[in-house]
PDB file of N, CA and C in Angstrom:
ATOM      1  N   UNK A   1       0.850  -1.178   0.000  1.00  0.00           N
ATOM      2  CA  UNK A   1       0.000   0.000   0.000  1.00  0.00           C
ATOM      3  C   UNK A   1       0.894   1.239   0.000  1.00  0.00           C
ATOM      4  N   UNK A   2       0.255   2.166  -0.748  1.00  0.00           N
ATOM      5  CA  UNK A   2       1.665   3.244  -0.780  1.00  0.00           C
ATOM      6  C   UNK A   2       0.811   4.809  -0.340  1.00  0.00           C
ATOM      7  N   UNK A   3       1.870   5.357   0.328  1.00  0.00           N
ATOM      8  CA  UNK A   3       1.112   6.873   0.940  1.00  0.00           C
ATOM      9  C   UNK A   3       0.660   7.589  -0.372  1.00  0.00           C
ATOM     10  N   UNK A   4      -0.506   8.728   0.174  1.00  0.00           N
ATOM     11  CA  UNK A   4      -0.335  10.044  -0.048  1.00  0.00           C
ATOM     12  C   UNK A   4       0.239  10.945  -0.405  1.00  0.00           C
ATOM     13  N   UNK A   5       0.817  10.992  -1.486  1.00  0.00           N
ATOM     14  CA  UNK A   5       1.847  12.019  -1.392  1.00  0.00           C
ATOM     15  C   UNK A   5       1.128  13.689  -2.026  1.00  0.00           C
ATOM     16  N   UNK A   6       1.550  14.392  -1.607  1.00  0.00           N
ATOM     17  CA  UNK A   6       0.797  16.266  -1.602  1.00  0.00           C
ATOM     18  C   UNK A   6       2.376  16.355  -2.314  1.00  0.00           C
ATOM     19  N   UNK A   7       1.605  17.406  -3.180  1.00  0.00           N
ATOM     20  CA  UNK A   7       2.754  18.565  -3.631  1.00  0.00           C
ATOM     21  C   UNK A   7       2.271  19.867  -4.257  1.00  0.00           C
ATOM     22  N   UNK A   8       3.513  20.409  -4.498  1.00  0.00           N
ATOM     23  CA  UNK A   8       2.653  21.947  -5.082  1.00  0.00           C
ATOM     24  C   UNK A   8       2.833  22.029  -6.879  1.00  0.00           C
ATOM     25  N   UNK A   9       2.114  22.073  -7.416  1.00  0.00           N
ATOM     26  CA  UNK A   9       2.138  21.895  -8.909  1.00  0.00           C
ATOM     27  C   UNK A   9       1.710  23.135  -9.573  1.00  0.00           C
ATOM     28  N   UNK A  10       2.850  24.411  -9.713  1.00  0.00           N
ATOM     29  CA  UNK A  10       1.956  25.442 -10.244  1.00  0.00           C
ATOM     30  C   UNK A  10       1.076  26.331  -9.142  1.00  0.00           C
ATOM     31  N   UNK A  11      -0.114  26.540  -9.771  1.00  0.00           N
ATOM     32  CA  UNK A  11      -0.719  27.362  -8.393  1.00  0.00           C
ATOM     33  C   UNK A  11      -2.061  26.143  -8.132  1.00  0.00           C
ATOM     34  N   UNK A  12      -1.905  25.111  -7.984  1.00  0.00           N
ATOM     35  CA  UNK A  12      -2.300  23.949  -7.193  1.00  0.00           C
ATOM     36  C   UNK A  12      -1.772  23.294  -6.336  1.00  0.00           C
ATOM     37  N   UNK A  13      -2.334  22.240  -5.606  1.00  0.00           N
ATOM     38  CA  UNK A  13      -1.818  21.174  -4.628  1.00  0.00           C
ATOM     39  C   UNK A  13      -2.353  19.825  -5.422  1.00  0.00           C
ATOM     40  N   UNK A  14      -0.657  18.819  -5.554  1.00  0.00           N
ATOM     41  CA  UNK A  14      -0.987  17.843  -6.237  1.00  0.00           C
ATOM     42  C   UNK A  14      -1.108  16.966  -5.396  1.00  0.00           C
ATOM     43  N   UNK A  15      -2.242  16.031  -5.417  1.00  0.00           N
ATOM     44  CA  UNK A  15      -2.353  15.014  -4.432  1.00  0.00           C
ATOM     45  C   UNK A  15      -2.314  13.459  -5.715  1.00  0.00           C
ATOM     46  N   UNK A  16      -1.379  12.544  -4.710  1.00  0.00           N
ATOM     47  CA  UNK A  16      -1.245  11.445  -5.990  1.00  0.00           C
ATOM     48  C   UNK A  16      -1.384  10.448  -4.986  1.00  0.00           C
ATOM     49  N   UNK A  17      -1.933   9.321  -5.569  1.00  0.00           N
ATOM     50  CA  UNK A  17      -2.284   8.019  -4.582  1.00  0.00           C
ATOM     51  C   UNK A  17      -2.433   7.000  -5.098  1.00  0.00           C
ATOM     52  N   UNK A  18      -1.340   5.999  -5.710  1.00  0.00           N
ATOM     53  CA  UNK A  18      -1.795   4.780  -6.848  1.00  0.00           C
ATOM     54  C   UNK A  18      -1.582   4.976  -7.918  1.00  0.00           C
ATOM     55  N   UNK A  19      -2.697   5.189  -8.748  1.00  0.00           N
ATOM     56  CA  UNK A  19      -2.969   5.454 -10.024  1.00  0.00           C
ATOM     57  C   UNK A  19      -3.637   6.961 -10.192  1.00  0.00           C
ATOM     58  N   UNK A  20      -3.949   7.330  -8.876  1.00  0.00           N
ATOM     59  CA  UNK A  20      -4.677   8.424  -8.700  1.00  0.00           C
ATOM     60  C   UNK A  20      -4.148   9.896  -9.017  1.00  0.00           C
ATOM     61  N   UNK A  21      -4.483  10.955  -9.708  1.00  0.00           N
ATOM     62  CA  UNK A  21      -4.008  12.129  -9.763  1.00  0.00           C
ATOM     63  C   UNK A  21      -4.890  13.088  -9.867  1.00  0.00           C
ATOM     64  N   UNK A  22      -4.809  14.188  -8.803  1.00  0.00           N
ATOM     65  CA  UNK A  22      -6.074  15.061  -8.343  1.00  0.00           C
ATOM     66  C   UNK A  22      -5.201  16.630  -8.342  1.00  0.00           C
ATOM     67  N   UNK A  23      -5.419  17.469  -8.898  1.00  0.00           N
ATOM     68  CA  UNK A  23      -4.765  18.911  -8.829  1.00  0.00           C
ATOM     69  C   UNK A  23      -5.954  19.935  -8.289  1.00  0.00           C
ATOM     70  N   UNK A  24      -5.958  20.424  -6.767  1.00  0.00           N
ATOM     71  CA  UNK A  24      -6.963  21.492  -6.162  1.00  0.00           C
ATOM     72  C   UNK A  24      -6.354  22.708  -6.110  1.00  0.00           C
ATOM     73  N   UNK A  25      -6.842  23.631  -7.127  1.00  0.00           N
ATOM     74  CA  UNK A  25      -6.891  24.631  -7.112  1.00  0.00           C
ATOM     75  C   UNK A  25      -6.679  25.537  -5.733  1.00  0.00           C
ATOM     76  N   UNK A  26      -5.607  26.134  -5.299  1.00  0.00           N
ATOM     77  CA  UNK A  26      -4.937  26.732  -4.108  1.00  0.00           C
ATOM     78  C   UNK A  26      -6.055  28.216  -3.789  1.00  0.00           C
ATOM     79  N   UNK A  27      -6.664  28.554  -4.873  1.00  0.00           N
ATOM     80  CA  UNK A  27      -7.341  29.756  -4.792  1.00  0.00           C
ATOM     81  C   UNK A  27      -9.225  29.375  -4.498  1.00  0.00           C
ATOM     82  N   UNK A  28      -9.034  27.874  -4.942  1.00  0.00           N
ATOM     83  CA  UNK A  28     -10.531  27.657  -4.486  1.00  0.00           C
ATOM     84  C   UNK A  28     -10.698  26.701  -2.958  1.00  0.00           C
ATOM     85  N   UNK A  29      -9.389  26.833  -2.393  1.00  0.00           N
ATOM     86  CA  UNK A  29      -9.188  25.750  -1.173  1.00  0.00           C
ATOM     87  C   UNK A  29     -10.141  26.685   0.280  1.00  0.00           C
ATOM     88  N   UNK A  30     -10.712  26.679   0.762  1.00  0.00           N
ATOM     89  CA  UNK A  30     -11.361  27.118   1.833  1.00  0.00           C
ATOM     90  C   UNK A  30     -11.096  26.663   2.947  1.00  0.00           C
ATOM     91  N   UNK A  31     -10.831  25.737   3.339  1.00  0.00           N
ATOM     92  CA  UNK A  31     -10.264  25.086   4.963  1.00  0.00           C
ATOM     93  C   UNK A  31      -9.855  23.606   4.765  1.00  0.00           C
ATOM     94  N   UNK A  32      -8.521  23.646   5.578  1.00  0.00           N
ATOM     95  CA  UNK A  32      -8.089  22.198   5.783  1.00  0.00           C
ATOM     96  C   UNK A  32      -7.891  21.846   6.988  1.00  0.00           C
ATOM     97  N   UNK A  33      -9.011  20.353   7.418  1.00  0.00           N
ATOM     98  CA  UNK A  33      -9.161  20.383   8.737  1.00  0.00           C
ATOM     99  C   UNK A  33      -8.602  18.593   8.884  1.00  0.00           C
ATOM    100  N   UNK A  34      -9.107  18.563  10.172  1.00  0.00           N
ATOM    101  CA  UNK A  34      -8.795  16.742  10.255  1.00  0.00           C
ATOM    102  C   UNK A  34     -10.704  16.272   9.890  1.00  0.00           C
ATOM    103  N   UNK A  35     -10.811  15.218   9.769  1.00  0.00           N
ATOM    104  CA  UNK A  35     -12.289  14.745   9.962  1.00  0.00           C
ATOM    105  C   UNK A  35     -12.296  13.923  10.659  1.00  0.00           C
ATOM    106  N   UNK A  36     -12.736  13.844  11.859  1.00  0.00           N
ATOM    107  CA  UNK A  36     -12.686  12.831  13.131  1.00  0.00           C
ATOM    108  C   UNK A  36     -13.845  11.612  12.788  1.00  0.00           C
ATOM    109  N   UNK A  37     -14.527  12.157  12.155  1.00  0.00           N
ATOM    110  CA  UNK A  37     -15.636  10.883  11.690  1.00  0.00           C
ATOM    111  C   UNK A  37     -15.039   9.386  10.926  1.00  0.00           C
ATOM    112  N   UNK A  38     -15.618   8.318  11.019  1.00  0.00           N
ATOM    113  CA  UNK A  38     -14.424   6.935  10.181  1.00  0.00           C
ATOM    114  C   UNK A  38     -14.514   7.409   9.010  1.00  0.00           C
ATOM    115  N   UNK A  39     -15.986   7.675   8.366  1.00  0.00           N
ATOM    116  CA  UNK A  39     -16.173   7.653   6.823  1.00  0.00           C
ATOM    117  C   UNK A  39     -15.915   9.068   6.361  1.00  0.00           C
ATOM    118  N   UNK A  40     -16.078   9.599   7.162  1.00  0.00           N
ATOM    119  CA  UNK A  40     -15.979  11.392   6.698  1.00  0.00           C
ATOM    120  C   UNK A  40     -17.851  12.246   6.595  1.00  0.00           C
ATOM    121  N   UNK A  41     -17.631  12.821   6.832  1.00  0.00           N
ATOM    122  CA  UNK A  41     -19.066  13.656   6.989  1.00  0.00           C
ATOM    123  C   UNK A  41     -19.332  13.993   5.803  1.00  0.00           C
ATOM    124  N   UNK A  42     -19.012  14.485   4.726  1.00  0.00           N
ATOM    125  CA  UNK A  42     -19.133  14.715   3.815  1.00  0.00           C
ATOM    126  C   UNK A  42     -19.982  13.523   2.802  1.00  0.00           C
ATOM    127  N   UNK A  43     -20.793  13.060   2.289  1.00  0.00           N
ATOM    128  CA  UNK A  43     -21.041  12.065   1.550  1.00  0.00           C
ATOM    129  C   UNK A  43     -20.637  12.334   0.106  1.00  0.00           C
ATOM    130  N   UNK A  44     -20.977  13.571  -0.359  1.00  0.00           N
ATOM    131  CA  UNK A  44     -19.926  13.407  -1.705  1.00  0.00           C
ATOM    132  C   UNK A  44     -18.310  13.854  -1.843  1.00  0.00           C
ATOM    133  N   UNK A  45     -17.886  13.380  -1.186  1.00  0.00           N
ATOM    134  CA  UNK A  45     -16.803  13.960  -1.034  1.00  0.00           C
ATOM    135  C   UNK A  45     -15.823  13.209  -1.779  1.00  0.00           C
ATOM    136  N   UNK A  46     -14.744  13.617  -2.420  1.00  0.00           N
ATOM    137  CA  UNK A  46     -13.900  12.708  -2.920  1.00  0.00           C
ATOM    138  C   UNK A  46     -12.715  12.114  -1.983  1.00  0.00           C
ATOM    139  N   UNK A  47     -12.989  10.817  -2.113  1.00  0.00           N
ATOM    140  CA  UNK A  47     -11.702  10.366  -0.959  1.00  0.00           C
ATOM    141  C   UNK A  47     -10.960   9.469  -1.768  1.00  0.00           C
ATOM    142  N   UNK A  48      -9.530  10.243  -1.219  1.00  0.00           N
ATOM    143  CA  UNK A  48      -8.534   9.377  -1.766  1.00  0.00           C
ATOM    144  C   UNK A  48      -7.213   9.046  -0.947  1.00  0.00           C
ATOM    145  N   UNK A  49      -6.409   7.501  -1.177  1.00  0.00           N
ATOM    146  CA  UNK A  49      -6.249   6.773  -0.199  1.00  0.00           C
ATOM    147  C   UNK A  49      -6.956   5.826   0.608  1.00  0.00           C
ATOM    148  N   UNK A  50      -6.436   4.590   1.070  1.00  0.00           N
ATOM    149  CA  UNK A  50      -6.290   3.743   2.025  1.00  0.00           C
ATOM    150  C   UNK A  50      -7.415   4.015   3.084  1.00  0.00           C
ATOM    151  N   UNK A  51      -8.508   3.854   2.962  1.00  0.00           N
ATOM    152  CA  UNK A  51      -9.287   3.942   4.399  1.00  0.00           C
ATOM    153  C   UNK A  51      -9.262   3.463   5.626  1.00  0.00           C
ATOM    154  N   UNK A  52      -8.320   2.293   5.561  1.00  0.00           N
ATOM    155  CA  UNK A  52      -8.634   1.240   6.388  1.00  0.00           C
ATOM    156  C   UNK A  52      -7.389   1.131   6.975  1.00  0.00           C
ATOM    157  N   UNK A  53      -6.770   1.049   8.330  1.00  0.00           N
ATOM    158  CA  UNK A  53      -5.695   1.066   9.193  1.00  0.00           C
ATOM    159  C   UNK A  53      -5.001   2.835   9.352  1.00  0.00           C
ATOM    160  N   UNK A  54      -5.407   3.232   8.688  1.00  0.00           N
ATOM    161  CA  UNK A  54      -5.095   5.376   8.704  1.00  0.00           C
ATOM    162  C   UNK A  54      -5.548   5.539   9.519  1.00  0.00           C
ATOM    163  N   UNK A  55      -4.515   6.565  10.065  1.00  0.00           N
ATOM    164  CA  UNK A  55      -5.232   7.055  11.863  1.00  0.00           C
ATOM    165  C   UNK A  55      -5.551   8.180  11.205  1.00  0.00           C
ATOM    166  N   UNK A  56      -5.004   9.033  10.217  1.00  0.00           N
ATOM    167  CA  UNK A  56      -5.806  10.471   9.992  1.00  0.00           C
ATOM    168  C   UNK A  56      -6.294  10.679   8.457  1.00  0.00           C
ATOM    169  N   UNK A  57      -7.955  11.306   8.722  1.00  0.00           N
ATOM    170  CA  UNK A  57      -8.314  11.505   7.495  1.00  0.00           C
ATOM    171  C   UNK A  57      -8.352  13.038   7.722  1.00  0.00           C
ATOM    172  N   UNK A  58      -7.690  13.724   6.326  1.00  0.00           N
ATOM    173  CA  UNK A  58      -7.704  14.804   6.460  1.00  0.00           C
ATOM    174  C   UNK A  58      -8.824  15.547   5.385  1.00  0.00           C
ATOM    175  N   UNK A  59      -9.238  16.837   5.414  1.00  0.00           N
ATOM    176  CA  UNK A  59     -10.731  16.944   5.084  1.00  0.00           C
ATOM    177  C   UNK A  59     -10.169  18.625   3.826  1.00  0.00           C
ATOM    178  N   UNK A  60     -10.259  18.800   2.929  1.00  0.00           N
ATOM    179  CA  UNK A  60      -9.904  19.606   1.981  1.00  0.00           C
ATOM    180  C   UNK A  60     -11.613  20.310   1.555  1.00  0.00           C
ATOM    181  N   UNK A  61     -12.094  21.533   2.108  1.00  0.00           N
ATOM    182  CA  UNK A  61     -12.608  22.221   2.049  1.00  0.00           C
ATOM    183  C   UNK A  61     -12.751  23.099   0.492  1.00  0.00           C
ATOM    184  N   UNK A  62     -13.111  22.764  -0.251  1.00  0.00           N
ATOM    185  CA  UNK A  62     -13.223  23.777  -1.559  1.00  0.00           C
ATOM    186  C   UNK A  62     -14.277  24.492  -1.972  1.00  0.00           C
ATOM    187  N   UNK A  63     -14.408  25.174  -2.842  1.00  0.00           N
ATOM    188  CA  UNK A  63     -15.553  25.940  -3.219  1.00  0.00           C
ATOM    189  C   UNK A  63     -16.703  24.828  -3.818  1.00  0.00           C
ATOM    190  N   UNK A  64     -16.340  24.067  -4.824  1.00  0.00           N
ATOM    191  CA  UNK A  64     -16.886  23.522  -5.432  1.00  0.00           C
ATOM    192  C   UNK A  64     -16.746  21.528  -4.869  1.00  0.00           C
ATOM    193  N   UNK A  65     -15.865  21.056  -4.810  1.00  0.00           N
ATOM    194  CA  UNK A  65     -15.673  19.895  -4.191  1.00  0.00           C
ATOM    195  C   UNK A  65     -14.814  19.632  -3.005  1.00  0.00           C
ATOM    196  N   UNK A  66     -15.047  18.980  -2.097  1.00  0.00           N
ATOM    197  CA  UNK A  66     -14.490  18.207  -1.110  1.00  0.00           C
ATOM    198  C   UNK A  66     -13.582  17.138  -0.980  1.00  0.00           C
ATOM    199  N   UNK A  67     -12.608  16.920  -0.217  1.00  0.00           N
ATOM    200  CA  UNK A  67     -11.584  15.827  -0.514  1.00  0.00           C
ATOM    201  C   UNK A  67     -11.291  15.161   0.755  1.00  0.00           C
ATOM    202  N   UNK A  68     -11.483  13.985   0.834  1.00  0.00           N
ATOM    203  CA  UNK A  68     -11.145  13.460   1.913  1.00  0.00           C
ATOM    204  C   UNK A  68      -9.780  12.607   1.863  1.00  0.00           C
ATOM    205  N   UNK A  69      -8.717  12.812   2.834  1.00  0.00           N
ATOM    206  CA  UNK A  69      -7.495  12.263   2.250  1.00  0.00           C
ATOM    207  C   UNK A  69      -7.141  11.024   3.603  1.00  0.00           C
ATOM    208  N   UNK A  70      -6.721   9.928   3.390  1.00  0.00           N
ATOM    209  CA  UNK A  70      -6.732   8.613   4.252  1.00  0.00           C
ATOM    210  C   UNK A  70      -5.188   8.585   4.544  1.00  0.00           C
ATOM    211  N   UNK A  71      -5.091   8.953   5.647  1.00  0.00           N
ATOM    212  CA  UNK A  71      -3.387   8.746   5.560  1.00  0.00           C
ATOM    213  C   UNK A  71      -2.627   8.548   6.737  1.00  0.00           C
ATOM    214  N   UNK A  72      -1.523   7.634   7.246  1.00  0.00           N
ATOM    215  CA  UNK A  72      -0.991   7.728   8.393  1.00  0.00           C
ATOM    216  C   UNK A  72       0.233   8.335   8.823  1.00  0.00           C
ATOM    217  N   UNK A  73       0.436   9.351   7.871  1.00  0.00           N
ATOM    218  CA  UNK A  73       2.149  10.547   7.957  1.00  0.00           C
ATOM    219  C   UNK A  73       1.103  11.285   8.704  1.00  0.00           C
ATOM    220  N   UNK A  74       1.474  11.750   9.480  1.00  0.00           N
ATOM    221  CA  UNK A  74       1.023  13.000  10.654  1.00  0.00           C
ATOM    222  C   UNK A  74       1.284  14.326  10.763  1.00  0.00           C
ATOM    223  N   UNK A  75       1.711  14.313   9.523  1.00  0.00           N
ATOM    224  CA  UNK A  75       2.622  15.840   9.129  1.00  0.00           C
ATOM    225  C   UNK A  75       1.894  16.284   7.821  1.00  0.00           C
ATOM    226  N   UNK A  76       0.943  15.592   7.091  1.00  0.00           N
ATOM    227  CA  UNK A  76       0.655  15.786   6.153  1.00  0.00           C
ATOM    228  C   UNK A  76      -0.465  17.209   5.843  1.00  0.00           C
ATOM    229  N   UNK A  77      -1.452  17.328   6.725  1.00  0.00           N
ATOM    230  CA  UNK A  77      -2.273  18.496   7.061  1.00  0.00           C
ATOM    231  C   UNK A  77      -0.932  19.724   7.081  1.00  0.00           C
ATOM    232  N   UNK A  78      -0.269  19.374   7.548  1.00  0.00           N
ATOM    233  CA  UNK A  78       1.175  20.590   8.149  1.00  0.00           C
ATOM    234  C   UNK A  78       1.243  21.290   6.806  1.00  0.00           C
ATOM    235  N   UNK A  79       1.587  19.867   5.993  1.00  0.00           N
ATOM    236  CA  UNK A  79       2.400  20.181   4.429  1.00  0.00           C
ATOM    237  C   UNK A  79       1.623  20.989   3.922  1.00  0.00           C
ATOM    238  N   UNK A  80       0.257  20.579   3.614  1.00  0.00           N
ATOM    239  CA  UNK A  80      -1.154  21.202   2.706  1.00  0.00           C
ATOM    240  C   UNK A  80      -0.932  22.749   3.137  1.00  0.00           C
ATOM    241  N   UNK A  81      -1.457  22.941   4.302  1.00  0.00           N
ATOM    242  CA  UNK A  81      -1.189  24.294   5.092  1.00  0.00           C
ATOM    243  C   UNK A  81       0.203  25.265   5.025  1.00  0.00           C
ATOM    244  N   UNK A  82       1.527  24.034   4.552  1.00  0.00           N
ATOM    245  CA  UNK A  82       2.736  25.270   4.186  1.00  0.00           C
ATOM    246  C   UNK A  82       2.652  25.692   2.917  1.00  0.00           C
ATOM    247  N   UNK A  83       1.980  24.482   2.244  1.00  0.00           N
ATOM    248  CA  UNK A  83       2.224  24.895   0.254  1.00  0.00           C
ATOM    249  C   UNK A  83       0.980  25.953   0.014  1.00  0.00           C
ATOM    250  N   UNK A  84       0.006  26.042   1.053  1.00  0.00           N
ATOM    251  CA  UNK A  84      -1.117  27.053   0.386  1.00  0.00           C
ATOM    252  C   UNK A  84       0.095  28.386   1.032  1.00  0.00           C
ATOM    253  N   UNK A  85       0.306  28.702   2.377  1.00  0.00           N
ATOM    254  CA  UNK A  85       0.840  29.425   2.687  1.00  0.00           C
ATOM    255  C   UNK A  85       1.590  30.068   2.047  1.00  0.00           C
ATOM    256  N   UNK A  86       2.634  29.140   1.161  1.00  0.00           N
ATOM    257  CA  UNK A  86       3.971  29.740   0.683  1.00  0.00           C
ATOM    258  C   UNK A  86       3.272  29.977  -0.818  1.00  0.00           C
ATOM    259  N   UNK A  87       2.562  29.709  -1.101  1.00  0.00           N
ATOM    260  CA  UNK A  87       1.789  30.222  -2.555  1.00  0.00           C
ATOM    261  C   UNK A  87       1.460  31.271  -2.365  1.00  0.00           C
ATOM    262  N   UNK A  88       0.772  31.675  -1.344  1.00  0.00           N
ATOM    263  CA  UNK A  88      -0.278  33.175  -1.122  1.00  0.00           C
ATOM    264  C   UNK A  88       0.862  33.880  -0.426  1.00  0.00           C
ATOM    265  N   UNK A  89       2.422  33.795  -0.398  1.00  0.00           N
ATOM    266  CA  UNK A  89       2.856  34.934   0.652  1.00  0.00           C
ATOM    267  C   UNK A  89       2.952  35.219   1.291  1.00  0.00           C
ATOM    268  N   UNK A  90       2.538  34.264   2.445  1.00  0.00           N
ATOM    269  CA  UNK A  90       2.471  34.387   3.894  1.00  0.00           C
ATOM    270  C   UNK A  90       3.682  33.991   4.789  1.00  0.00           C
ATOM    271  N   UNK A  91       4.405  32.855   3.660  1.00  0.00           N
ATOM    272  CA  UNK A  91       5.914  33.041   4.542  1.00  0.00           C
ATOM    273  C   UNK A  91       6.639  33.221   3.994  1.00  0.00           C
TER     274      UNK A  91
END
């Protein structure tokens, strides 16, 4: 099974997982939280990653879609939160 991996692609955040490749728009991102729920609160939400043995699902807030991310690096919410940061100027 292979992680999550986030990156910054341009003025997006690339999230890759498998076969999976998802690019969220940094300007339509609205809040990145944890989701304490198993399945995620969200029902349409897009989830990607490993559901099953992940201690953290992390929850990607957008204008238009939702992302639920399955993952057990504990630093990963951190990352999301430095690459929007360092996009918009803030550090």
């Amino acid at each position: 099974m292979f992680e999550v991996k986030v990156t910054k692609q341009g003025d997006a955040i690339g999230i890759k997982w498998q076969l999976v490749k998802v690019k969220v728009p940094i300007s339509e991102i609205i809040d990145v939280t944890y989701d304490e729920s198993y399945a995620g609160e969200s029902k349409t939400a897009v989830r990607i990653g490993y559901p099953y043995g992940t201690t953290n699902r992390i929850l990607i807030k957008t204008v238009k879609t939702n992302y639920i991310i399955y993952t057990s690096i504990g630093s990963t919410k951190e990352k999301i939160l430095s690459l929007i940061n360092r996009s918009k100027g803030n550090i």
